[in-house]
Protein backbone atom coordinates (compact mmCIF):
# COMPACT_ATOMS: atom_id res chain seq x y z
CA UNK A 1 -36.44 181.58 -32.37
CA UNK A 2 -38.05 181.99 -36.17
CA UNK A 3 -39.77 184.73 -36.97
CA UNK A 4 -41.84 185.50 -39.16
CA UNK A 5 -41.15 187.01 -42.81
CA UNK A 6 -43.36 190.07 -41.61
CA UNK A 7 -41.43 190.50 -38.65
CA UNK A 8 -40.32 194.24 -37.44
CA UNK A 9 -38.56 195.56 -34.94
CA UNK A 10 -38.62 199.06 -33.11
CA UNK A 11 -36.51 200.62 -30.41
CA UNK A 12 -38.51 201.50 -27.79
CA UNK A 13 -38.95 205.44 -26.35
CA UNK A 14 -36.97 204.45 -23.05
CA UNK A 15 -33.91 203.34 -25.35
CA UNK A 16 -30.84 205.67 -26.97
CA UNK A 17 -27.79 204.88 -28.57
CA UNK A 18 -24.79 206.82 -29.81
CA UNK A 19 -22.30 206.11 -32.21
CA UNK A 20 -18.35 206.41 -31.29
CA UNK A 21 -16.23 205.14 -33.83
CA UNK A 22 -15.26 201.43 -32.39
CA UNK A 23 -18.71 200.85 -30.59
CA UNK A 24 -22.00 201.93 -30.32
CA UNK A 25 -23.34 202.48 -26.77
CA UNK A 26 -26.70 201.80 -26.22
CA UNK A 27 -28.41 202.66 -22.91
CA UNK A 28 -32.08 201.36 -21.41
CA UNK A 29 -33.08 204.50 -19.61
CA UNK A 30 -35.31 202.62 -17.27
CA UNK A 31 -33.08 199.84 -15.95
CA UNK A 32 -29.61 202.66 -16.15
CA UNK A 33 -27.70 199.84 -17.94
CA UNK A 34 -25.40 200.38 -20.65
CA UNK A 35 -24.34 197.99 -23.88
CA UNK A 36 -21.34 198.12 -26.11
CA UNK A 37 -21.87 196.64 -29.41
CA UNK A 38 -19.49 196.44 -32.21
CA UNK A 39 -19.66 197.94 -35.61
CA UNK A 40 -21.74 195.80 -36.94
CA UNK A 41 -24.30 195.49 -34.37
CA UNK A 42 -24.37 199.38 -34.58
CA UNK A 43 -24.67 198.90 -38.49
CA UNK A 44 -27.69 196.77 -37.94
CA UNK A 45 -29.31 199.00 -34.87
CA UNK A 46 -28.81 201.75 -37.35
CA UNK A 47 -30.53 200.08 -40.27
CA UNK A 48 -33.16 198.37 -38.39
CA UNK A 49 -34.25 201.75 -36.89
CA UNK A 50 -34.86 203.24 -40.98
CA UNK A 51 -35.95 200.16 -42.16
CA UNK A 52 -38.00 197.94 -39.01
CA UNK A 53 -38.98 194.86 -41.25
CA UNK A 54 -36.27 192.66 -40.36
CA UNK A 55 -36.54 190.90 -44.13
CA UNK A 56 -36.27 194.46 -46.02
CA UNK A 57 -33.39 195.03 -42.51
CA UNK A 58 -31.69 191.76 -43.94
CA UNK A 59 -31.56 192.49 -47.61
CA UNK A 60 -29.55 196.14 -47.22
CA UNK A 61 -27.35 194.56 -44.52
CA UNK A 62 -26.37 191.83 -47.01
CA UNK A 63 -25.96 193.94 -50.02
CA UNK A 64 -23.85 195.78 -47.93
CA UNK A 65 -22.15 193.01 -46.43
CA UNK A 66 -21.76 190.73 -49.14
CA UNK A 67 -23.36 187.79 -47.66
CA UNK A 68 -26.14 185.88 -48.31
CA UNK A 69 -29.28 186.91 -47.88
CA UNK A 70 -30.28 183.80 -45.80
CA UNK A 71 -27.20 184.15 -43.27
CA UNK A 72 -27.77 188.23 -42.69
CA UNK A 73 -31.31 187.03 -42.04
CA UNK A 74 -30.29 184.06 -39.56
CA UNK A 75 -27.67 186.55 -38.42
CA UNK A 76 -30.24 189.49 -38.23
CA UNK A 77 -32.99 187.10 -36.35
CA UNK A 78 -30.22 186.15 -33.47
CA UNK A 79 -29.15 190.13 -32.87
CA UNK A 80 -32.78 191.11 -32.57
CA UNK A 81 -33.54 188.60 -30.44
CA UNK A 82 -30.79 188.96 -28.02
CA UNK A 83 -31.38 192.96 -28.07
CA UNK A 84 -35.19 192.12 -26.89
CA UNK A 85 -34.10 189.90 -24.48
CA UNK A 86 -32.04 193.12 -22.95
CA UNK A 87 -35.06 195.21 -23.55
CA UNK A 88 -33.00 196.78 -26.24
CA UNK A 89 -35.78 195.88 -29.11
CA UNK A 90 -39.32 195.01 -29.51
CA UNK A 91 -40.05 192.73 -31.32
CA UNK A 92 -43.56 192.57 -33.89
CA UNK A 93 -43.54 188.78 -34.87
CA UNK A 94 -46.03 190.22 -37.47
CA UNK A 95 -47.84 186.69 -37.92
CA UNK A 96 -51.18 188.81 -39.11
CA UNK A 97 -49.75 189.64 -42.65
């Protein structure tokens, strides 16, 4: 799935997560399901909710990371994606601007 450079993503009302200090548990209020991710899918829930354009997202996550920019976005791209598909994320494809 590509998405576009304007691309953003949002966690919806219905959503919460919590930080422990291995995992991050996020929890879809409506469907009563919980999700474990690791630390750096907590890193990038944690960024993406400050900072919702995934290509501003993907340039703090790989200064922090050390990688390059093009993998954190591929990288980025493929959590957000799977985190919509468990009605984690929404995603705005922003194709308007």
């Amino acid at each position: 799935m590509a998405l576009s450079p304007h691309a953003s993503a949002r966690i919806p009302p219905d959503v919460v997560y919590r930080d422990f200090m291995h995992e991050t548990v996020v929890l879809n209020l409506q469907t009563g399901k919980y999700h474990g991710l690791n630390p750096t899918g907590g890193r990038m829930l944690r960024v993406l909710e400050k900072t919702p354009r995934l290509r501003d997202a993907a340039r703090i996550l790989s200064e922090d990371y050390g990688q390059p920019l093009e993998q954190m976005e591929q990288d980025l791209h493929a959590f957000c994606a799977e985190l919509e598909r468990r009605g984690l994320l929404v995603i705005d494809a922003g194709d308007d601007g």
